[in-house]
C-alpha atoms as a PDB file:
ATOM      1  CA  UNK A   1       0.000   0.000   0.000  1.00  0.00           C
ATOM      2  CA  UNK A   2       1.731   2.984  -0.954  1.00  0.00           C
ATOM      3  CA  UNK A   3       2.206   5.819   1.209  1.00  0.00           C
ATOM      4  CA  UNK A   4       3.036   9.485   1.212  1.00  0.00           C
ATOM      5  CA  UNK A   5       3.907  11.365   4.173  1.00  0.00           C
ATOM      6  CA  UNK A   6       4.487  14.717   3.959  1.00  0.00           C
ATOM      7  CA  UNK A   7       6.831  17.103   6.119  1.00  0.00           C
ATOM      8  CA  UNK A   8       8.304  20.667   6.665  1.00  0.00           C
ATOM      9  CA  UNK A   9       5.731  23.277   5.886  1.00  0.00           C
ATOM     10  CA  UNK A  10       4.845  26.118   8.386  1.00  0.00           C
ATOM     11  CA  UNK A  11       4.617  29.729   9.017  1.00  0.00           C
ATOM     12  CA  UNK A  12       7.188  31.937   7.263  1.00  0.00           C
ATOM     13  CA  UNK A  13       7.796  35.317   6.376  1.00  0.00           C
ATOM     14  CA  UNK A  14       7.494  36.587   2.789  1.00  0.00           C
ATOM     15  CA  UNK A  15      10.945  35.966   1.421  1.00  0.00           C
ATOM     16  CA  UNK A  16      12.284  33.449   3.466  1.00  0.00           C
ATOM     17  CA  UNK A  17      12.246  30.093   2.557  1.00  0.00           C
ATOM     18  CA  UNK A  18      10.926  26.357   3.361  1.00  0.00           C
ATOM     19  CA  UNK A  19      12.169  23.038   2.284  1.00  0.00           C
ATOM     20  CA  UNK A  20       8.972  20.080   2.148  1.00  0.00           C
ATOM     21  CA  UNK A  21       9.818  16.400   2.365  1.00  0.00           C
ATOM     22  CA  UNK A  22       7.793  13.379   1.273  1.00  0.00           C
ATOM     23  CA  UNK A  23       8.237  10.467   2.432  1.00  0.00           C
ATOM     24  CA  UNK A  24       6.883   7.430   0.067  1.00  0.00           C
ATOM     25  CA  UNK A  25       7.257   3.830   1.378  1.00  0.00           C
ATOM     26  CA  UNK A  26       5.091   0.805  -0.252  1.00  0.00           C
ATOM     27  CA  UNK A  27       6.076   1.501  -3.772  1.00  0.00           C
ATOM     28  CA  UNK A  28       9.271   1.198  -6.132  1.00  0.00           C
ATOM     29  CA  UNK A  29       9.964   4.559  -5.265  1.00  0.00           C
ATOM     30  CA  UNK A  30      12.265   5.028  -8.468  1.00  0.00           C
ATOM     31  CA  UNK A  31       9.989   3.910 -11.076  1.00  0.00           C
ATOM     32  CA  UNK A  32       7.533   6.968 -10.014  1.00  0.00           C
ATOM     33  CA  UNK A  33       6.854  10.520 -11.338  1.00  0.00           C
ATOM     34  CA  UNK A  34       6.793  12.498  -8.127  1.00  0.00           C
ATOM     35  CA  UNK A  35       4.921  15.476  -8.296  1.00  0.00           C
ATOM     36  CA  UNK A  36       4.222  18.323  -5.543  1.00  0.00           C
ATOM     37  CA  UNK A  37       1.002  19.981  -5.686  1.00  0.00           C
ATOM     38  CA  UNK A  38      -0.946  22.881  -3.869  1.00  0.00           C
ATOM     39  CA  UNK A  39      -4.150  23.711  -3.068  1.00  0.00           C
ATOM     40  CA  UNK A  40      -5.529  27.265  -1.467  1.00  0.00           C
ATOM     41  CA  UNK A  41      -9.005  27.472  -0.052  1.00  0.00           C
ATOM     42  CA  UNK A  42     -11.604  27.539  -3.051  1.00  0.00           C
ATOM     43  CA  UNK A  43      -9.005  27.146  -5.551  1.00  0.00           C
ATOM     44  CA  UNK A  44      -8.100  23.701  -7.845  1.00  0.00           C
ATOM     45  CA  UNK A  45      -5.524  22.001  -6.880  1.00  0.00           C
ATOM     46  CA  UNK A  46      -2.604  22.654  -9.088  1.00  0.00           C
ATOM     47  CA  UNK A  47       0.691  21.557 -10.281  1.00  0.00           C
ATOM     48  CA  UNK A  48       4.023  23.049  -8.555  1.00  0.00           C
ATOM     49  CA  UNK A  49       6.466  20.974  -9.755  1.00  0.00           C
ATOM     50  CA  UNK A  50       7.276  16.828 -11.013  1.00  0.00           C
ATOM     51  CA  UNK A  51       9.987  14.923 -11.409  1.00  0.00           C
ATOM     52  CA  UNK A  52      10.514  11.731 -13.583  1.00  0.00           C
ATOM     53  CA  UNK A  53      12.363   8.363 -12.409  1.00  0.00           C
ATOM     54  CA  UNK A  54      14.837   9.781 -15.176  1.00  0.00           C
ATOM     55  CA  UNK A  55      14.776  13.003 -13.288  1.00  0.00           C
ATOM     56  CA  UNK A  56      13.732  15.352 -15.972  1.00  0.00           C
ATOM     57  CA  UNK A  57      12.386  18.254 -14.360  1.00  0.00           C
ATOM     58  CA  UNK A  58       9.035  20.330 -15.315  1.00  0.00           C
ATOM     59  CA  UNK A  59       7.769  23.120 -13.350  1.00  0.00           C
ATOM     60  CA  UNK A  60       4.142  25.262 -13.744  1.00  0.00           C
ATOM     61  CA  UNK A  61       4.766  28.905 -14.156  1.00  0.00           C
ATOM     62  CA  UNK A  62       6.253  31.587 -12.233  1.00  0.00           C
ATOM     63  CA  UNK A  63       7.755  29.425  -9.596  1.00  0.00           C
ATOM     64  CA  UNK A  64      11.089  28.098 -11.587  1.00  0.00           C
ATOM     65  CA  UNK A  65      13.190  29.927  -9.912  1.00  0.00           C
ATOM     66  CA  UNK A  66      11.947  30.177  -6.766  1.00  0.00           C
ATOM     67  CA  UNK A  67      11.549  26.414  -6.061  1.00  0.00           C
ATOM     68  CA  UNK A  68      13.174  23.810  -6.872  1.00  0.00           C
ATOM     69  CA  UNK A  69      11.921  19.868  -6.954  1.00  0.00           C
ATOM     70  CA  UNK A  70      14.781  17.026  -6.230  1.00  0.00           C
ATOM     71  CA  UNK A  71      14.256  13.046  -5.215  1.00  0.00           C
ATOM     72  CA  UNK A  72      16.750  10.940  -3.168  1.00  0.00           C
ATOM     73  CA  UNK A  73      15.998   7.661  -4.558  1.00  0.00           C
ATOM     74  CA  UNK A  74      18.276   5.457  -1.991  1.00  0.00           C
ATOM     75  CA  UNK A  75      15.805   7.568   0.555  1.00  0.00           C
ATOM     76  CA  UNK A  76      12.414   6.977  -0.872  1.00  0.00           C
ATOM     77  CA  UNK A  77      12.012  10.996  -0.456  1.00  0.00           C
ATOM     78  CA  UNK A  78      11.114  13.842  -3.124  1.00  0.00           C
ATOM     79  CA  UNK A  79      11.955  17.590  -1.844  1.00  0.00           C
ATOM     80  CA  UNK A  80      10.542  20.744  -2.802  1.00  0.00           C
ATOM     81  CA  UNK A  81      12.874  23.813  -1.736  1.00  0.00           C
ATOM     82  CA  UNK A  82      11.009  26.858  -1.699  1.00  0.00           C
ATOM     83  CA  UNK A  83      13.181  29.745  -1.466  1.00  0.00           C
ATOM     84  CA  UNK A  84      11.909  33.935  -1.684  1.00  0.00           C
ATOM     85  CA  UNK A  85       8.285  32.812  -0.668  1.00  0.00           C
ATOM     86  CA  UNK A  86       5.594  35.351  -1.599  1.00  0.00           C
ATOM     87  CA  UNK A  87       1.965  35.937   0.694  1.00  0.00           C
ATOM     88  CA  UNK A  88       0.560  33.804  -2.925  1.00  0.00           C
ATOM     89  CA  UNK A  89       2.112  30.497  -2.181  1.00  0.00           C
ATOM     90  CA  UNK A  90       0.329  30.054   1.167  1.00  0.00           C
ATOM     91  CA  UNK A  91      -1.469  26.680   0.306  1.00  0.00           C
ATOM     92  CA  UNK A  92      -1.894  23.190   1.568  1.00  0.00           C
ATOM     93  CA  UNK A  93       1.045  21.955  -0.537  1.00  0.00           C
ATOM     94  CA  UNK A  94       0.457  18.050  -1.386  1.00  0.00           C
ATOM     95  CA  UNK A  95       2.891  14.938  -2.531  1.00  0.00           C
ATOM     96  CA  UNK A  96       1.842  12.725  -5.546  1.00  0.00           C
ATOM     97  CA  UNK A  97       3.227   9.565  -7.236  1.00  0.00           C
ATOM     98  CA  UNK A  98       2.553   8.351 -10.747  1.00  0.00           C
ATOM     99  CA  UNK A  99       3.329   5.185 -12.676  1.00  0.00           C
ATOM    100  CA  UNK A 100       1.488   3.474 -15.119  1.00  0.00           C
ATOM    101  CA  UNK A 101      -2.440   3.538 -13.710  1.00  0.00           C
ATOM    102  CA  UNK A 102      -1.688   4.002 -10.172  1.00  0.00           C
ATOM    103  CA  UNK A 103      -1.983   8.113  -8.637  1.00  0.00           C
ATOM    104  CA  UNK A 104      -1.257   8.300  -4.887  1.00  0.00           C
ATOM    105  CA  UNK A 105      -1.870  11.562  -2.951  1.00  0.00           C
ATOM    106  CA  UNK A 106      -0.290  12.408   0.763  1.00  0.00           C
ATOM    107  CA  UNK A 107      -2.044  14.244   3.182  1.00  0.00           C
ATOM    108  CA  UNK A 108      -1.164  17.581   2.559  1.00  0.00           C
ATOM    109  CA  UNK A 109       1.248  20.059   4.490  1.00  0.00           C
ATOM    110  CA  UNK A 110      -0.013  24.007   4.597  1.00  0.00           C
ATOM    111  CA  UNK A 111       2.224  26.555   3.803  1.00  0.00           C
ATOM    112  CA  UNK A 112       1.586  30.009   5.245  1.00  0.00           C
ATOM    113  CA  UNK A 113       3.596  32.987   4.014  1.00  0.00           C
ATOM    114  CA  UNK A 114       2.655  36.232   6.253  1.00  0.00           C
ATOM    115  CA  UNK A 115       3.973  39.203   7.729  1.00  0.00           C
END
């Protein structure tokens, strides 16, 4: 059963930074697309950033840059480093892994960026 267990968001002021961890465990951790997501309140939930098993890199919009997605295959663990945060990325910032038909979501960490 696969697993994703998010870690390391919080409170921070506009321009610092934040680095989230997931966690996967019950999967072939290597063979995935791992993706981070976010989600504010009344808003979609949308694409931050995914990485392939070959580790090519895509990110949505204005945060390359700002934030950038790595995996530690030998630890089962994807990162998102979030560095000059702005009062617009507050969100409840998820974890998701891809491959083939299955699409596994953690629980969600929030983010809060405010002064």
């Amino acid at each position: 059963q696969v697993q994703l267990v998010e870690s390391g968001g919080g409170l921070v002021q506009p321009g610092g930074s934040l680095r989230l961890s997931c966690a996967a465990s019950g999967i072939t951790f290597s063979k995935y697309v791992m993706g981070w997501y976010r989600q504010s309140p009344g808003k979609q939930r949308d694409l931050v950033a995914r990485i392939t098993s070959g580790g090519t890199i895509n990110y949505k919009g204005s945060e390359e840059g700002r934030f950038t997605i790595s995996r530690d295959n030998a630890k089962n663990t994807v990162y998102l480093q979030m560095n000059n945060l702005k009062v617009e990325d507050t969100a409840v910032y998820y974890c998701n892994a891809r491959f083939a038909t299955e699409n596994a979501w953690g629980q969600g960490t929030q983010v809060t960026v405010s002064s």
